[in-house]
N, C-alpha and C. Protein backbone atom coordinates (compact mmCIF):
# COMPACT_ATOMS: atom_id res chain seq x y z
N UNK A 1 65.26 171.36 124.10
CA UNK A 1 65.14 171.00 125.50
C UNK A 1 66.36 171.55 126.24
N UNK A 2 66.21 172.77 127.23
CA UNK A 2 67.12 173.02 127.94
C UNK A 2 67.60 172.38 129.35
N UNK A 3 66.75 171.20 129.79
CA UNK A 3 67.06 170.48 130.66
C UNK A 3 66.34 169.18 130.70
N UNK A 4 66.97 168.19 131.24
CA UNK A 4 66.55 166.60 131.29
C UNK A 4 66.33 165.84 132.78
N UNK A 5 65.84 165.50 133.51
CA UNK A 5 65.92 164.68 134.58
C UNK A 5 64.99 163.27 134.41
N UNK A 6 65.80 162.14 134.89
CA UNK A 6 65.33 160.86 134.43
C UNK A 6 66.63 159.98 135.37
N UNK A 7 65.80 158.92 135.63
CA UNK A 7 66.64 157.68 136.14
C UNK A 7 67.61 157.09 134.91
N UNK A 8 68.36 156.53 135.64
CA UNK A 8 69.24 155.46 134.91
C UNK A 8 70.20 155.24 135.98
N UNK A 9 71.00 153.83 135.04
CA UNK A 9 71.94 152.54 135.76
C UNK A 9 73.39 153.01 135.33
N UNK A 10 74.67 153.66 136.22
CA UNK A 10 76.16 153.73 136.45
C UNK A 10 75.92 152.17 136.01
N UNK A 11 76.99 151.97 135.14
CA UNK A 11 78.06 150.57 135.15
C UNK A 11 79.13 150.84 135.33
N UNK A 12 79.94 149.79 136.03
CA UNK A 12 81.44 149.83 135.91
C UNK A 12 81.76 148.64 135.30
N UNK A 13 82.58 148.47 133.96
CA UNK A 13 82.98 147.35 133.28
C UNK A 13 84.48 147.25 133.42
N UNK A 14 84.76 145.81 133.63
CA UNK A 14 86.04 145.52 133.86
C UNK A 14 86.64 144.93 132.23
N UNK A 15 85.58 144.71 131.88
CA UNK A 15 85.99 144.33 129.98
C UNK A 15 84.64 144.66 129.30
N UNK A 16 84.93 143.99 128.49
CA UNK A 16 83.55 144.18 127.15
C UNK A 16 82.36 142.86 127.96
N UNK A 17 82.66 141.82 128.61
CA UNK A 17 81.96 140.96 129.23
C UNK A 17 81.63 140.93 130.69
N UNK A 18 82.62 141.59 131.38
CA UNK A 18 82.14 141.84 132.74
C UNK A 18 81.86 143.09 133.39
N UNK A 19 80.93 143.16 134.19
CA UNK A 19 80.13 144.49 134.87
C UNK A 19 80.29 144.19 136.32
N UNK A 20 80.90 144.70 136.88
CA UNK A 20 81.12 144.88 138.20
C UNK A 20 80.44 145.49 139.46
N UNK A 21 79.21 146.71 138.59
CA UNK A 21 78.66 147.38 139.54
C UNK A 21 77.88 148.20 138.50
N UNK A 22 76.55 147.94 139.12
CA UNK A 22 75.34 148.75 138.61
C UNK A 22 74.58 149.38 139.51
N UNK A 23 74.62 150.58 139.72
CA UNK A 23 73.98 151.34 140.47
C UNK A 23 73.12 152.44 139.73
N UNK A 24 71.57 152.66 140.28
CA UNK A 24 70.55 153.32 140.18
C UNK A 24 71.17 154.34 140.52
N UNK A 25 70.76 155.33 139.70
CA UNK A 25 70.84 157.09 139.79
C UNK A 25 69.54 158.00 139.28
N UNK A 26 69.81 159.04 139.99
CA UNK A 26 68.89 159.82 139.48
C UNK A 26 69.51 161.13 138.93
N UNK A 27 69.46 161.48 137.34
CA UNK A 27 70.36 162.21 136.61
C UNK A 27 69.64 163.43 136.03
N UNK A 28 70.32 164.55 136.66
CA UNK A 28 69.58 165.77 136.17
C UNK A 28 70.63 166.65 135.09
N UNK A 29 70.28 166.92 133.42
CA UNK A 29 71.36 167.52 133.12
C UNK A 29 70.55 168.75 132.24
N UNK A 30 71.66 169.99 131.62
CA UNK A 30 71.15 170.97 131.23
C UNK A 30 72.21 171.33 130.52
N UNK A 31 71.86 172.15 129.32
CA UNK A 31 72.35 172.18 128.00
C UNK A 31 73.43 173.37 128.44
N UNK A 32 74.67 173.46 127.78
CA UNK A 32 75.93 173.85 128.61
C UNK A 32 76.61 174.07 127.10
N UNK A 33 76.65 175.21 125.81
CA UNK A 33 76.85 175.39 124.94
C UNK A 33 76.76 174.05 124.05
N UNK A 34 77.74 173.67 123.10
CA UNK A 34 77.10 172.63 122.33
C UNK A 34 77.25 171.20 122.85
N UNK A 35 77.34 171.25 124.15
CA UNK A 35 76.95 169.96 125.10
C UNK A 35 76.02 169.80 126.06
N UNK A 36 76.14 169.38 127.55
CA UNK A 36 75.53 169.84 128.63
C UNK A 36 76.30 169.18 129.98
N UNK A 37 76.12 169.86 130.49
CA UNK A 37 76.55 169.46 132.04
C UNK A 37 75.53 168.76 132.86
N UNK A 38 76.39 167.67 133.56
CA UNK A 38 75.40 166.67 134.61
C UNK A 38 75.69 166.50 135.88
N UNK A 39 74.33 166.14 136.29
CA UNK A 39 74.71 165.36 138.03
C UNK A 39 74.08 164.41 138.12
N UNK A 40 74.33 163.52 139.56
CA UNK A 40 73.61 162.41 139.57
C UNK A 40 73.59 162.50 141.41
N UNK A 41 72.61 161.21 141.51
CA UNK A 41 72.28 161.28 142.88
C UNK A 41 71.89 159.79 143.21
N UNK A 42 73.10 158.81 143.70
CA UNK A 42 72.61 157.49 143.79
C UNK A 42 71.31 156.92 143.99
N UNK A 43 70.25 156.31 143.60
CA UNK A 43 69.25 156.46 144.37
C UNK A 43 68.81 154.83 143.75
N UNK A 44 68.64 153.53 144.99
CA UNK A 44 68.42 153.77 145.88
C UNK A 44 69.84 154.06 146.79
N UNK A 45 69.77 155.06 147.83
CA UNK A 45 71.37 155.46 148.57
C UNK A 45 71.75 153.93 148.57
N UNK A 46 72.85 153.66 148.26
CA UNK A 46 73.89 152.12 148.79
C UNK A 46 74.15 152.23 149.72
N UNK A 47 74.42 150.89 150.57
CA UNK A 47 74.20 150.16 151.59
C UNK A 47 76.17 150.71 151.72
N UNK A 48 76.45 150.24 153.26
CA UNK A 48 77.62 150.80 153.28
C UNK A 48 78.80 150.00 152.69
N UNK A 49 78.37 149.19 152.50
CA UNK A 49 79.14 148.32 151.83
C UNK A 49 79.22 148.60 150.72
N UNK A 50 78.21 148.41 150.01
CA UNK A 50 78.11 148.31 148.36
C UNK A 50 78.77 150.24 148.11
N UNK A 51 78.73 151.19 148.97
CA UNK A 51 79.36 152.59 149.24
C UNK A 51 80.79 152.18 148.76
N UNK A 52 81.52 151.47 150.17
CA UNK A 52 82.59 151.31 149.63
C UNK A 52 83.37 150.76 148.58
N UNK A 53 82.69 149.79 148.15
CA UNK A 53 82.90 149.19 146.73
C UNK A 53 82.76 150.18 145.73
N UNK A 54 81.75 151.32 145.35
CA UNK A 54 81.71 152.09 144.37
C UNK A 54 83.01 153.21 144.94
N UNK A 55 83.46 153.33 146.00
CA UNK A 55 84.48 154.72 145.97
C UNK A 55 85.66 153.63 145.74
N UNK A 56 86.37 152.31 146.03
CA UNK A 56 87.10 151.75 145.24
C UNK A 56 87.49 151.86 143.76
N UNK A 57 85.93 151.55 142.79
CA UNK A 57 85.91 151.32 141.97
C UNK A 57 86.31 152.92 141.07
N UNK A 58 85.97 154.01 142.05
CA UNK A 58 86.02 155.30 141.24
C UNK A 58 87.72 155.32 141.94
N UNK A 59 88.13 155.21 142.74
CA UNK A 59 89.67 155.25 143.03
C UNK A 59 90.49 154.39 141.91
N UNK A 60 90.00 153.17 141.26
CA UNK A 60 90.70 152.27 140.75
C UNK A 60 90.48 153.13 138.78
N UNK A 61 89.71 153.88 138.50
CA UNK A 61 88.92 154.66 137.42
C UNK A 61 87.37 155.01 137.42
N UNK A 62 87.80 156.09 137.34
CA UNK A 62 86.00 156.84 137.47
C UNK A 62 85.77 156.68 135.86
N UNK A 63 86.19 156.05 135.22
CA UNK A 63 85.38 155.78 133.98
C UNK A 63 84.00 154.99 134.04
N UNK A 64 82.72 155.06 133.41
CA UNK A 64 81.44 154.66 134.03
C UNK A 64 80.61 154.62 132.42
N UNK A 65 79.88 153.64 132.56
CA UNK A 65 78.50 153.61 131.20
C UNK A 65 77.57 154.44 132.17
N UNK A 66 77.40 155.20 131.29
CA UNK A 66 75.53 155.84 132.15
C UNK A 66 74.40 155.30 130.98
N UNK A 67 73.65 154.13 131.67
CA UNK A 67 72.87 153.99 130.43
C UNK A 67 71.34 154.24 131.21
N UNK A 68 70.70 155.15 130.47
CA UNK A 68 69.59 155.96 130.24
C UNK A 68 68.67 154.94 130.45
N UNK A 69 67.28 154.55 130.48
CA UNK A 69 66.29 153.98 131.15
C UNK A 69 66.04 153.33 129.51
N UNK A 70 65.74 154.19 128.30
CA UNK A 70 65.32 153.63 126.98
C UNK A 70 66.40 152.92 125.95
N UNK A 71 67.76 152.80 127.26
CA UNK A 71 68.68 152.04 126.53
C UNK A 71 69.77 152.52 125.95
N UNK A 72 69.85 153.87 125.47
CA UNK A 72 71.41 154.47 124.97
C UNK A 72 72.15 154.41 126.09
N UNK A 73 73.54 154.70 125.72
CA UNK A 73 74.54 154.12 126.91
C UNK A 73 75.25 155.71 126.31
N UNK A 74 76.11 156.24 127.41
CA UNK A 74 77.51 157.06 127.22
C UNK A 74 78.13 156.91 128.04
N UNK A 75 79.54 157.08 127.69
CA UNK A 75 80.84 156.84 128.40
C UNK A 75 81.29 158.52 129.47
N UNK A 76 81.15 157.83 130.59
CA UNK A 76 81.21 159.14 131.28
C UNK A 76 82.04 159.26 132.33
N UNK A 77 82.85 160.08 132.81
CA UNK A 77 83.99 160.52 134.22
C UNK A 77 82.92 161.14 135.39
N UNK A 78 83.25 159.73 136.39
CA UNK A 78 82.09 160.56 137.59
C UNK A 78 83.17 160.91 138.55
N UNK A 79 82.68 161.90 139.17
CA UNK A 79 83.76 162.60 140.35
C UNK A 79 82.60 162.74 141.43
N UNK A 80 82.92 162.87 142.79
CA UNK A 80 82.11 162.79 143.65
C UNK A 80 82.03 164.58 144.34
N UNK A 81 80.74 165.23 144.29
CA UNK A 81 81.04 166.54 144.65
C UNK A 81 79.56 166.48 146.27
N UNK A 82 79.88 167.70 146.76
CA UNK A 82 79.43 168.48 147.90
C UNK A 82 78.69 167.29 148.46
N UNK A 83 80.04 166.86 149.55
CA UNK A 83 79.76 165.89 150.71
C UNK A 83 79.73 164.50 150.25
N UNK A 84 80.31 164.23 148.81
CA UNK A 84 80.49 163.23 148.52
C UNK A 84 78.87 162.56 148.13
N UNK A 85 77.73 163.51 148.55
CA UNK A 85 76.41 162.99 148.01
C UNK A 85 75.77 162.92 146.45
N UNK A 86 76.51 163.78 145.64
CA UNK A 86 75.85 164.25 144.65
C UNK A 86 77.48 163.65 143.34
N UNK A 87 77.01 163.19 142.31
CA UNK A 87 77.94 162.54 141.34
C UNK A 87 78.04 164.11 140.74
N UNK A 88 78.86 164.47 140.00
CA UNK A 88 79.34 164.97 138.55
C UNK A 88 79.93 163.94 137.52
N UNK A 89 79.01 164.28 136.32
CA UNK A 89 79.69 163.69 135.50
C UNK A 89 79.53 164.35 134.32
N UNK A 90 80.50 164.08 133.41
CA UNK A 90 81.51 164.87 132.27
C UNK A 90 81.30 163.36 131.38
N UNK A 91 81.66 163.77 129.63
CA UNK A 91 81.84 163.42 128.66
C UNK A 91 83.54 162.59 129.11
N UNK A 92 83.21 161.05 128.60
CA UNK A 92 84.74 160.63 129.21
C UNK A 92 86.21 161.20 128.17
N UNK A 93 87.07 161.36 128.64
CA UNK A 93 87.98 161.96 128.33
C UNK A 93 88.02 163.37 127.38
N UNK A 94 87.22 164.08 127.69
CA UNK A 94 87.09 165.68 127.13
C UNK A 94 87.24 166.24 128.67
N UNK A 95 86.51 166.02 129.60
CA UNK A 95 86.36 167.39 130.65
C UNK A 95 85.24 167.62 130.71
N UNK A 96 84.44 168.23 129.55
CA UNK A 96 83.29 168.63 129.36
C UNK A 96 81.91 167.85 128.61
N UNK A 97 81.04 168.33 129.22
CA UNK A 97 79.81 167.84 128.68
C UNK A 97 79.53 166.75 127.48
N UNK A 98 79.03 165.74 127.07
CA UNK A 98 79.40 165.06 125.87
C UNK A 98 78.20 166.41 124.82
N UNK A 99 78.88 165.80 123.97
CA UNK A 99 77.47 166.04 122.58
C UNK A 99 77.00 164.55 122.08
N UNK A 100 76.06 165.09 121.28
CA UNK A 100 74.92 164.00 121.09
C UNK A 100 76.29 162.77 120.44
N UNK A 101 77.06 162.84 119.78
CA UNK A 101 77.80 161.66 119.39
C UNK A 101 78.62 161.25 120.24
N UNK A 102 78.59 161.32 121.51
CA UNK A 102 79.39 160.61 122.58
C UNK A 102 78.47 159.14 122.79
N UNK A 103 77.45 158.91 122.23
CA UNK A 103 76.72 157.74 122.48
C UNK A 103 77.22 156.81 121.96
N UNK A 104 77.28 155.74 122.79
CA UNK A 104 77.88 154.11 122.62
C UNK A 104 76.64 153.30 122.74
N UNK A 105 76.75 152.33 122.13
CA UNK A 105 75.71 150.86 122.36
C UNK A 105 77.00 149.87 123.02
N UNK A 106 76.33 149.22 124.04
CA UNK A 106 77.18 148.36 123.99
C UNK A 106 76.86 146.62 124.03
């Protein structure tokens, strides 16, 4: 499969017990040598409020669970690109793309 698009839920966890923010995305990614590169696209768009709470939360660490609709979770670095509409996200602490063993349960 050279490319994937599918919903799933951003978390932001403040520990192993608390979740601070779950936001719907819509995640399109494509195979990027032995990883792949992603984007995302909040959806439904947040309210302006619940906006500013997620650019806090990426100011305070863009560290994030992206968990997939059938339940795997990965640990991922979101950065906000072109107009601040569209997520990037990366394998957390590499830079690049995860591979298949970047998957967490949590």
């Amino acid at each position: 499969m050279d490319r994937w698009e599918g919903t799933a839920t951003l978390e932001w966890w403040a520990d192993r017990s608390t979740c601070l923010a779950r936001l719907g995305v819509r995640v399109t990614a494509h195979a990027l040598g032995d990883g792949w590169a992603g984007g995302a696209v909040l959806d439904p768009p947040p309210s302006e409020s619940d906006r500013a709470d997620f650019e806090l939360l990426m100011t305070l660490d863009p560290l994030f669970t992206l968990r997939l609709d059938e339940g795997s979770t990965i640990l991922v670095d979101v950065r906000t690109t072109v107009g601040e509409e569209q997520l990037g996200l990366t394998a957390h602490g590499t830079g690049t793309a995860p591979a298949a063993s970047g998957c967490v349960k949590r």
